[in-house]
PDB file of N, CA and C in Angstrom:
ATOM      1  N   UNK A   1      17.999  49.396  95.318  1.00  0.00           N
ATOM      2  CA  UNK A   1      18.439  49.902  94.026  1.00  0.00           C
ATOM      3  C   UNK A   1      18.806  51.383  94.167  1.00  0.00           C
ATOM      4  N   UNK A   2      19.816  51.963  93.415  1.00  0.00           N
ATOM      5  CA  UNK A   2      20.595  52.837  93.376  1.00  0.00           C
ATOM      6  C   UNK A   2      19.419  53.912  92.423  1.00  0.00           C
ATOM      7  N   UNK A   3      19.205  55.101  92.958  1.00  0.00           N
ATOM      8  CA  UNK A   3      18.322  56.287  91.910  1.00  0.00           C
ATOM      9  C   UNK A   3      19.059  56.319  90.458  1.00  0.00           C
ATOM     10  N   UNK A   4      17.909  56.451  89.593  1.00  0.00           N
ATOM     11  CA  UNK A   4      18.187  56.454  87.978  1.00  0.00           C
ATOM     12  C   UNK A   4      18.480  55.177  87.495  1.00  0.00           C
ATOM     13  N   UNK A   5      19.340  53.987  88.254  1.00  0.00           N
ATOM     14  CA  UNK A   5      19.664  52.777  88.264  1.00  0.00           C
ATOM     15  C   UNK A   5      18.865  52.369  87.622  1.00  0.00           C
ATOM     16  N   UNK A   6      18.293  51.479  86.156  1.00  0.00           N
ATOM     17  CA  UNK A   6      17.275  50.543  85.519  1.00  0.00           C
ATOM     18  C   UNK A   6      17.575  49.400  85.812  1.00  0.00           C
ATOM     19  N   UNK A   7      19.226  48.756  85.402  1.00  0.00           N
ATOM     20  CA  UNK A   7      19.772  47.754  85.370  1.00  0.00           C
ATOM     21  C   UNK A   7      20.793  47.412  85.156  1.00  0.00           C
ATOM     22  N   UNK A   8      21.823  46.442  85.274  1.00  0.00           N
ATOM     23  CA  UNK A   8      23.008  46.365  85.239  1.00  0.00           C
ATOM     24  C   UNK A   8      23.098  44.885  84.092  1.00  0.00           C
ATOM     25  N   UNK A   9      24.864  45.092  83.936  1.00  0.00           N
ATOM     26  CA  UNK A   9      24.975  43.617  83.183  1.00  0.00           C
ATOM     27  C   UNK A   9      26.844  43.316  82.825  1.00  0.00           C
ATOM     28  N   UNK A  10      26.756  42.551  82.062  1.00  0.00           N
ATOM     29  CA  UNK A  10      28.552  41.979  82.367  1.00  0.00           C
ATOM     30  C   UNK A  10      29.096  42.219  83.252  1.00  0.00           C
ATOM     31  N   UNK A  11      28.555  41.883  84.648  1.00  0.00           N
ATOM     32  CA  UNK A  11      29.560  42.114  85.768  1.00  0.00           C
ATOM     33  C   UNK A  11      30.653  41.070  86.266  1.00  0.00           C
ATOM     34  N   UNK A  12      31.355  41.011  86.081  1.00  0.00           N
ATOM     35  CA  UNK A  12      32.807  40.243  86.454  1.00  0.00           C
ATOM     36  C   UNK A  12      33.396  40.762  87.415  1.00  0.00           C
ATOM     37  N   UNK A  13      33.636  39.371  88.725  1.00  0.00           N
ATOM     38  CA  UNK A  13      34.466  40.236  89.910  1.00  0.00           C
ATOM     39  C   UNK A  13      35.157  38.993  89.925  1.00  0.00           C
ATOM     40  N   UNK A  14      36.845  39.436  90.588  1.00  0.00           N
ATOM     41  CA  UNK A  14      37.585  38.257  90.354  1.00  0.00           C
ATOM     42  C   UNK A  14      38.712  38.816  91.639  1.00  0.00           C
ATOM     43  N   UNK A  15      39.459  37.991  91.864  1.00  0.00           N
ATOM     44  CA  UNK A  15      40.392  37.799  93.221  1.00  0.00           C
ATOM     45  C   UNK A  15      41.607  38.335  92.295  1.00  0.00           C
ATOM     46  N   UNK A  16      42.083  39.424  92.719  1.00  0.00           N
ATOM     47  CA  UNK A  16      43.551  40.144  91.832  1.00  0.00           C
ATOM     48  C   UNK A  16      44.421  39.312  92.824  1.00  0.00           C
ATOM     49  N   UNK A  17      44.447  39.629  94.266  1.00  0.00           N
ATOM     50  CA  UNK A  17      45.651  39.282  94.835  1.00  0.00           C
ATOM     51  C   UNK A  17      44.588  38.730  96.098  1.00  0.00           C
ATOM     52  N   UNK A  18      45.775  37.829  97.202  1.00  0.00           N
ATOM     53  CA  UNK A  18      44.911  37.654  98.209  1.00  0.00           C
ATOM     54  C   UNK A  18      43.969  38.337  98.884  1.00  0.00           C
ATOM     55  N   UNK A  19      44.481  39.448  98.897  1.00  0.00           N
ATOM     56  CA  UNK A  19      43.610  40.932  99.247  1.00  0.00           C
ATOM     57  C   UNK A  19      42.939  42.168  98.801  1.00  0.00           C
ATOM     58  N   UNK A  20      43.165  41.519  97.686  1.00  0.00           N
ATOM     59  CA  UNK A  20      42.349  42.660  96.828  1.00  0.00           C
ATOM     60  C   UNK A  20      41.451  41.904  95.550  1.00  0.00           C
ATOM     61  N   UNK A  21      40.187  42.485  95.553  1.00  0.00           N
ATOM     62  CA  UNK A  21      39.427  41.938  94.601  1.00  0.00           C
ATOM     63  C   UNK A  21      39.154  43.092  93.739  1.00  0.00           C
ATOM     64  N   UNK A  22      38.844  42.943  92.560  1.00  0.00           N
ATOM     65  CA  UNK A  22      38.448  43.605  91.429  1.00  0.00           C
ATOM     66  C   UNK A  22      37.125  43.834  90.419  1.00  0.00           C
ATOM     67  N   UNK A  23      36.630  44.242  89.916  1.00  0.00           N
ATOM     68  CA  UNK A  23      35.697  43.967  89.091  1.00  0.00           C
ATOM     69  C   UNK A  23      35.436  45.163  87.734  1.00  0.00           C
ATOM     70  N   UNK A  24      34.862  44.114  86.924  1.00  0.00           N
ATOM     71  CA  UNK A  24      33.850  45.645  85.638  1.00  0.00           C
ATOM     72  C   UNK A  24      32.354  45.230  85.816  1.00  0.00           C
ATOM     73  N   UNK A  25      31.925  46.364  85.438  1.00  0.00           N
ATOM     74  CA  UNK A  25      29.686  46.327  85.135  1.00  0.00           C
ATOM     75  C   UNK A  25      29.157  47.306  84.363  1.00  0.00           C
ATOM     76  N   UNK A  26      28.759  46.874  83.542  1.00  0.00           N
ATOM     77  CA  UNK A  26      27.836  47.560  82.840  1.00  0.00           C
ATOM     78  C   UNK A  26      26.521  48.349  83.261  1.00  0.00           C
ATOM     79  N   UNK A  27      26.252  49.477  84.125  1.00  0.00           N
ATOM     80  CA  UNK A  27      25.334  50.418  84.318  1.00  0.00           C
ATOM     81  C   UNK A  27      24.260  50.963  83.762  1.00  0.00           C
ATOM     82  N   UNK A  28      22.944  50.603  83.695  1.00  0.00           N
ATOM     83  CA  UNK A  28      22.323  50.830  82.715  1.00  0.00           C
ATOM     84  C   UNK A  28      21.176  52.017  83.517  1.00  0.00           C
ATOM     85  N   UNK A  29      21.360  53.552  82.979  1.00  0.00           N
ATOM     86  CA  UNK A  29      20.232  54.281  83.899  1.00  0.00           C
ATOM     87  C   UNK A  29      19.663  54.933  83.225  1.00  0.00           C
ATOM     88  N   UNK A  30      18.885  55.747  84.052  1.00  0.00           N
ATOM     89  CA  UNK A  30      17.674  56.368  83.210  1.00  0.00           C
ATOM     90  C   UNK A  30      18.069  57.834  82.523  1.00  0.00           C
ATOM     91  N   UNK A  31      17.667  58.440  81.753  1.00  0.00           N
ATOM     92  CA  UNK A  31      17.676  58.833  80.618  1.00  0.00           C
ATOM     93  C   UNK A  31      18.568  60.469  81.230  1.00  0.00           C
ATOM     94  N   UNK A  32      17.676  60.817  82.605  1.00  0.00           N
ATOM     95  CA  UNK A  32      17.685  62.021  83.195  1.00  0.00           C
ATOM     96  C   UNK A  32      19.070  62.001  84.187  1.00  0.00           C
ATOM     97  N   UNK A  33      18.962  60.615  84.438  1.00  0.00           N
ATOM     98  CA  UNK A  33      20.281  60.561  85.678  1.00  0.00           C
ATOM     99  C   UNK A  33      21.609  60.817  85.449  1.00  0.00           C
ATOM    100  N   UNK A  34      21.997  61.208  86.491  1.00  0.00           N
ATOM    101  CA  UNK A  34      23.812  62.272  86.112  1.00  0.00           C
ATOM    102  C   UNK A  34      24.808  61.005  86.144  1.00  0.00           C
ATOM    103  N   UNK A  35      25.617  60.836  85.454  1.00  0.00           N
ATOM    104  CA  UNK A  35      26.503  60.106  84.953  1.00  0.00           C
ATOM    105  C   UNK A  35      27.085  60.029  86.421  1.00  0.00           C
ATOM    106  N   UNK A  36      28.286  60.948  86.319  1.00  0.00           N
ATOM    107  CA  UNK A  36      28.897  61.724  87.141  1.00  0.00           C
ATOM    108  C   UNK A  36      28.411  61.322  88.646  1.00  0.00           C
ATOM    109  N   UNK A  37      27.001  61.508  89.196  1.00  0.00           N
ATOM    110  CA  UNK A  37      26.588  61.238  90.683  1.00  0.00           C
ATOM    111  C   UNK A  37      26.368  59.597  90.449  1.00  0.00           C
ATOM    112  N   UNK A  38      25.970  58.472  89.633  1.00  0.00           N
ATOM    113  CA  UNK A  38      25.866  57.528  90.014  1.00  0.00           C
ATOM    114  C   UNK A  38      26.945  56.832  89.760  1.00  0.00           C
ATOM    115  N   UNK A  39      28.252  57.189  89.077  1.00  0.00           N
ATOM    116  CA  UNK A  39      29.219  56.019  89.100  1.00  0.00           C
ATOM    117  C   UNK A  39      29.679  56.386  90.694  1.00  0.00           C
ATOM    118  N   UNK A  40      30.042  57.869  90.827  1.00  0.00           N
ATOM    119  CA  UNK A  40      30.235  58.186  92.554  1.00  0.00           C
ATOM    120  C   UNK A  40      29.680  57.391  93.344  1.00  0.00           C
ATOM    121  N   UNK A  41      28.346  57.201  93.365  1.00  0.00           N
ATOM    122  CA  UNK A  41      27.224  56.590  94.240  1.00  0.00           C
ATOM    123  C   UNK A  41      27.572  54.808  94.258  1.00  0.00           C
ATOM    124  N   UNK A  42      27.969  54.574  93.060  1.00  0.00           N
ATOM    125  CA  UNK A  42      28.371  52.842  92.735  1.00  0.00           C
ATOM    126  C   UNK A  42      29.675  52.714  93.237  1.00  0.00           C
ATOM    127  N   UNK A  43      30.897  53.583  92.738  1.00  0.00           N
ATOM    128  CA  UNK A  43      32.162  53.318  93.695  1.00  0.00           C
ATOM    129  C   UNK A  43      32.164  53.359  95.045  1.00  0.00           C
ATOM    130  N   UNK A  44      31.452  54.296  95.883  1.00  0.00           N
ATOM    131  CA  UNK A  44      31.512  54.444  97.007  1.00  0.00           C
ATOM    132  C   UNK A  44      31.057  52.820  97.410  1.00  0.00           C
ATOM    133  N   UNK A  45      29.442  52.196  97.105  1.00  0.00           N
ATOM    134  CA  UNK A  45      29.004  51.298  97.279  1.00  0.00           C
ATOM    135  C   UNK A  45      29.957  50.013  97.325  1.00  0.00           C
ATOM    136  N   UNK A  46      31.159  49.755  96.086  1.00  0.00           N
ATOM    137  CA  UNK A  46      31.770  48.811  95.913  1.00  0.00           C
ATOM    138  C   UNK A  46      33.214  49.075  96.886  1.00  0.00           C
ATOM    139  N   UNK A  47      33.728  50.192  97.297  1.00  0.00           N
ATOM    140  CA  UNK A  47      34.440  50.691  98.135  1.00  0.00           C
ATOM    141  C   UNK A  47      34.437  49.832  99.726  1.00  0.00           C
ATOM    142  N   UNK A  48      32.607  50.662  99.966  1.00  0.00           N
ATOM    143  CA  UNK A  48      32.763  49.756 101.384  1.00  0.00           C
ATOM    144  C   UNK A  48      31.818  48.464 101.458  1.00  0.00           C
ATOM    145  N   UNK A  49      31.959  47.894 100.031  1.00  0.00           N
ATOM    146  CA  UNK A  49      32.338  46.267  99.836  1.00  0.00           C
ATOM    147  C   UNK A  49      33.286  45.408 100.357  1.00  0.00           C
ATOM    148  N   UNK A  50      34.597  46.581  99.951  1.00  0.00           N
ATOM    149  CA  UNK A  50      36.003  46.132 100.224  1.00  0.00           C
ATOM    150  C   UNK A  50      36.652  45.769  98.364  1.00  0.00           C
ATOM    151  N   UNK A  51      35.839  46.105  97.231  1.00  0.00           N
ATOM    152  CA  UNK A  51      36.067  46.403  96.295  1.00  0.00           C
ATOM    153  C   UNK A  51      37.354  46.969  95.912  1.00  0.00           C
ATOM    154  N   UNK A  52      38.731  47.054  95.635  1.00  0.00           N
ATOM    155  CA  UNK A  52      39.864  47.879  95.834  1.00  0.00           C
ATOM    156  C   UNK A  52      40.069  48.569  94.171  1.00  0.00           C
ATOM    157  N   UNK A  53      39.249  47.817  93.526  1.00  0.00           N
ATOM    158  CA  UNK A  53      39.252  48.405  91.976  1.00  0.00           C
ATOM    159  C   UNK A  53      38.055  48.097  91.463  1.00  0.00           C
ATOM    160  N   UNK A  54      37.388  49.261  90.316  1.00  0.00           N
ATOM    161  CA  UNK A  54      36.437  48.962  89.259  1.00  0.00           C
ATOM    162  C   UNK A  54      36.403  49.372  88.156  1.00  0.00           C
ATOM    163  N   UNK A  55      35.734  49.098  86.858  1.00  0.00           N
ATOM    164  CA  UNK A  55      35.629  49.254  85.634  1.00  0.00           C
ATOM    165  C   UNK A  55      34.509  49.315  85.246  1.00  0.00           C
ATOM    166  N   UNK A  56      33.398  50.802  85.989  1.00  0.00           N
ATOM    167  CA  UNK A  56      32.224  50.949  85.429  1.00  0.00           C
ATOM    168  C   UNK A  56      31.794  51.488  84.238  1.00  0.00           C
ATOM    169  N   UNK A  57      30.959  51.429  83.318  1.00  0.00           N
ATOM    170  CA  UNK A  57      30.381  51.707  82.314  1.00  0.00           C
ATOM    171  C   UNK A  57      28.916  52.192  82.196  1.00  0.00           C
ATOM    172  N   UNK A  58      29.200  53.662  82.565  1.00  0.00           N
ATOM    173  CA  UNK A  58      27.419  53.919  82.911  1.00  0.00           C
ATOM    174  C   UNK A  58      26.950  54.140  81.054  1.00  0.00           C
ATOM    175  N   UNK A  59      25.969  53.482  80.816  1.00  0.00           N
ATOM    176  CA  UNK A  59      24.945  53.466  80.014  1.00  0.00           C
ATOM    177  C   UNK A  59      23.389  53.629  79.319  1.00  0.00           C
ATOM    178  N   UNK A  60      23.262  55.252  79.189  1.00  0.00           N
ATOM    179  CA  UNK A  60      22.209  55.301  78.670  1.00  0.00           C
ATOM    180  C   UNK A  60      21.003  54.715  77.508  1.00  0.00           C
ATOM    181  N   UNK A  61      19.865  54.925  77.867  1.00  0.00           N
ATOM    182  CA  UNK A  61      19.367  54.101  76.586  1.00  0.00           C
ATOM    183  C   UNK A  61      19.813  54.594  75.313  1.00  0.00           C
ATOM    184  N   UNK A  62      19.504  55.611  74.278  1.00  0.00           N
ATOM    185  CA  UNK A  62      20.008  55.744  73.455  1.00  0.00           C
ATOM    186  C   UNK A  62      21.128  55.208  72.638  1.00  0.00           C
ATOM    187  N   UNK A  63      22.308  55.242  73.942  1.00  0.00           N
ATOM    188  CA  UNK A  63      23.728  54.439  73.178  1.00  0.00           C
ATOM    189  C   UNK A  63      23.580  53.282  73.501  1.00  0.00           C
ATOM    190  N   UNK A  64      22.886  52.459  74.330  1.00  0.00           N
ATOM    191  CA  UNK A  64      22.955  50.785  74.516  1.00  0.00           C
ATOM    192  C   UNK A  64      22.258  50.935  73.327  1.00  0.00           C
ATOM    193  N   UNK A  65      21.145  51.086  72.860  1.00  0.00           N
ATOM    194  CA  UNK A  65      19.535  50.754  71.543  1.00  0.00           C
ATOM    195  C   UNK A  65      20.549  51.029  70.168  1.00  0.00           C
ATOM    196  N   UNK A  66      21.647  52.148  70.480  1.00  0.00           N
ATOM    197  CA  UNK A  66      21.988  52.115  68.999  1.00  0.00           C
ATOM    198  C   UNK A  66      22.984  51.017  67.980  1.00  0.00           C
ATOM    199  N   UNK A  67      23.347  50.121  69.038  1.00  0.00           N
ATOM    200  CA  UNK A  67      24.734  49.308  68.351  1.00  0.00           C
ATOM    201  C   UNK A  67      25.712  49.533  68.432  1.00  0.00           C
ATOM    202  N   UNK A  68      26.276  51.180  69.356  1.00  0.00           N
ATOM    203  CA  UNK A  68      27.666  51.538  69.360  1.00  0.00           C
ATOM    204  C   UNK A  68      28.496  50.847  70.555  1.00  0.00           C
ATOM    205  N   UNK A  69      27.355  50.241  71.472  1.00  0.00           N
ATOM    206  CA  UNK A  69      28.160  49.616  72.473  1.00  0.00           C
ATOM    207  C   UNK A  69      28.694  48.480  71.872  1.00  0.00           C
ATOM    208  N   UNK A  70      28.400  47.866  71.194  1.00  0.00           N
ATOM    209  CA  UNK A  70      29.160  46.405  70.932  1.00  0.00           C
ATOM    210  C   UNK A  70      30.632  47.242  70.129  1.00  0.00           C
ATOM    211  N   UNK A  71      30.426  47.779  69.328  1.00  0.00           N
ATOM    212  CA  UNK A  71      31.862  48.267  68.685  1.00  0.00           C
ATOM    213  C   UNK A  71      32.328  49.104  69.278  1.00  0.00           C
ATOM    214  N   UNK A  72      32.679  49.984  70.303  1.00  0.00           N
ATOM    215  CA  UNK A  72      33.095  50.845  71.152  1.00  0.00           C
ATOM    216  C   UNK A  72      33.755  49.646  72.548  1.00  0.00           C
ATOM    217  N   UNK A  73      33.199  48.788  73.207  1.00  0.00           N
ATOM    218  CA  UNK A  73      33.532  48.133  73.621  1.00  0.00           C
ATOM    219  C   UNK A  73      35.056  47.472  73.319  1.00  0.00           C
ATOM    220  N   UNK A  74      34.509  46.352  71.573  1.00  0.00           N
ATOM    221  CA  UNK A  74      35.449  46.018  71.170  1.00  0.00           C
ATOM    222  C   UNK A  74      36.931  47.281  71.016  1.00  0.00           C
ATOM    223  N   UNK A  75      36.353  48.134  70.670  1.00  0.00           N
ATOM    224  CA  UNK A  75      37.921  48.798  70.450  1.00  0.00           C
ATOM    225  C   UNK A  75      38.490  49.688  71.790  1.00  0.00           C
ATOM    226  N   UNK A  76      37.825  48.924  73.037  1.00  0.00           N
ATOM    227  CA  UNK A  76      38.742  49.726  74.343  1.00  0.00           C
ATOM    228  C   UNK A  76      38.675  48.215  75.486  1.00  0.00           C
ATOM    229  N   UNK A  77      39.006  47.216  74.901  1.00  0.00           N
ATOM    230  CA  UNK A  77      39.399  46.228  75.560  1.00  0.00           C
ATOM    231  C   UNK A  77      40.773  45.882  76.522  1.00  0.00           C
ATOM    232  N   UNK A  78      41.655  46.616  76.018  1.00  0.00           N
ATOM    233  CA  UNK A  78      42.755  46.471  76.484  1.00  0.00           C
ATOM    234  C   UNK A  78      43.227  47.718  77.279  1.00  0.00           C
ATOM    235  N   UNK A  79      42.413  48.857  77.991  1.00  0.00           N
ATOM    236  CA  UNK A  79      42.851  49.115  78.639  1.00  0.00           C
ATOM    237  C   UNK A  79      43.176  48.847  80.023  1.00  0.00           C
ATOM    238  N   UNK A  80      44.237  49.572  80.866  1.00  0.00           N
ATOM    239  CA  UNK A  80      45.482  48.656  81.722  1.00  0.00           C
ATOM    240  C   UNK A  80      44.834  49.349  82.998  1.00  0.00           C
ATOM    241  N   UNK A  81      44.228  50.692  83.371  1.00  0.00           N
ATOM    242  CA  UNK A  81      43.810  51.321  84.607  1.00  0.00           C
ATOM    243  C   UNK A  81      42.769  51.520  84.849  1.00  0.00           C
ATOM    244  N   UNK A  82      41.661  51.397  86.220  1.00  0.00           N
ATOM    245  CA  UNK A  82      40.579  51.704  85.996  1.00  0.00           C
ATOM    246  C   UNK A  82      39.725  52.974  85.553  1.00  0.00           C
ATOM    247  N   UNK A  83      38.930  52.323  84.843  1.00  0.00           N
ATOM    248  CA  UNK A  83      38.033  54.216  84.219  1.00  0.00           C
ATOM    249  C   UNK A  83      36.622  53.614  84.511  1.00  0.00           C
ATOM    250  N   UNK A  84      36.145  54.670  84.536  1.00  0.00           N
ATOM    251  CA  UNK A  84      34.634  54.965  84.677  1.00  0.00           C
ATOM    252  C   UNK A  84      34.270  55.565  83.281  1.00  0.00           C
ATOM    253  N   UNK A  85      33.615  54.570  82.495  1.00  0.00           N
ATOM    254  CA  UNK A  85      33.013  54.966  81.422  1.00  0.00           C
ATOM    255  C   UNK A  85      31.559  55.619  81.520  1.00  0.00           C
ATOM    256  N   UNK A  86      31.531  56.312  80.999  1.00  0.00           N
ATOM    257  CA  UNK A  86      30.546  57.302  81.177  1.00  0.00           C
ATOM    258  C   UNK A  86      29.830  57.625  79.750  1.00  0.00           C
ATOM    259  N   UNK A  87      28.617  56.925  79.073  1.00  0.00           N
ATOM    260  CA  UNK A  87      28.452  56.698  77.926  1.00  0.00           C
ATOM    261  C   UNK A  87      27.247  57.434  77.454  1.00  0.00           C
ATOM    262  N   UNK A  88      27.479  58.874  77.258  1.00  0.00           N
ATOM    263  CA  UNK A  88      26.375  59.854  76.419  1.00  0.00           C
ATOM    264  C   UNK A  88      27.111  59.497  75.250  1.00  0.00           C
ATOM    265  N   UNK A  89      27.974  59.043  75.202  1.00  0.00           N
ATOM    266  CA  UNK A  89      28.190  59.251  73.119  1.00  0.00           C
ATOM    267  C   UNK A  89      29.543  57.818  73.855  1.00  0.00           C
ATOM    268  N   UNK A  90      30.074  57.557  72.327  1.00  0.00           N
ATOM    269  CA  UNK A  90      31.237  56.163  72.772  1.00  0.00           C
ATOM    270  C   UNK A  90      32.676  57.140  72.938  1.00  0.00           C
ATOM    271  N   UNK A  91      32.604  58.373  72.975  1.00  0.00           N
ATOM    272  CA  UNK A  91      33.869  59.553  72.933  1.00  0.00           C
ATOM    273  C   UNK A  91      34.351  59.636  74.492  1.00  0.00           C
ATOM    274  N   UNK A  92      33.052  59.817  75.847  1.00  0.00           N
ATOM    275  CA  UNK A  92      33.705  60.580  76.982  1.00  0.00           C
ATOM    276  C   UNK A  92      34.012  59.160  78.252  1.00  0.00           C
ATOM    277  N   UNK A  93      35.162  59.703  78.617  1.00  0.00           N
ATOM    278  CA  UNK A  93      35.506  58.561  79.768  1.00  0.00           C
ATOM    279  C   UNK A  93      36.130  59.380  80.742  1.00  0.00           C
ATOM    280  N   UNK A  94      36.122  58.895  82.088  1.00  0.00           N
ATOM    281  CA  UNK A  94      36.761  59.419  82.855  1.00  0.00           C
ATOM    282  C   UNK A  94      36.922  58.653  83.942  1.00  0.00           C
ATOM    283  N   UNK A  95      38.344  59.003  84.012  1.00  0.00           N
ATOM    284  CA  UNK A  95      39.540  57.573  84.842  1.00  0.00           C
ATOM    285  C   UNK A  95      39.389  57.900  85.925  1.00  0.00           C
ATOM    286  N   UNK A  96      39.152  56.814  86.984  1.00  0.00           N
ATOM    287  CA  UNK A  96      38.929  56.772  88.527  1.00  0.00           C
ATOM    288  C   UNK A  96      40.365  58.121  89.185  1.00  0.00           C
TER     289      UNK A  96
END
């Protein structure tokens, strides 16, 4: 297990092309841990997977416990490039 790491969830990995696979996950860490160093720490990980794309969502307790993930979710479904969601509030994201 990855430091700050609690738990993970909706992870979906799927075959884009013969050679390239894809995925999203939901990141769930601890309260103190840097956004910023563990999606780094998780891309690198899914990188030399052979991972060629991801769609992480790091998630603190506060915003999973409050209800904003289910409606914040719903209204960023359709984006087209990967980002690294980064969830102190449902406002900050930042694209691979």
């Amino acid at each position: 297990m990855l430091d700050g790491v609690l738990s993970h969830s909706d992870a979906h990995f799927w075959q884009q092309s013969s050679t390239q696979v894809v995925g999203t996950v939901h990141v769930q860490v601890a309260p103190s841990a840097s956004e910023q160093k563990t999606a780094h720490m998780i891309t690198q990980l899914f990188r030399n997977k052979g991972l060629a794309l991801a769609t992480l969502q790091i998630e603190k307790p506060p915003f999973v416990q409050s209800g904003q993930r289910v409606s914040y979710m719903m209204q960023h479904q359709s984006m087209t490039q990967p980002h690294v969601y980064v969830d102190t509030g449902p406002h900050v994201i930042k694209n691979v």
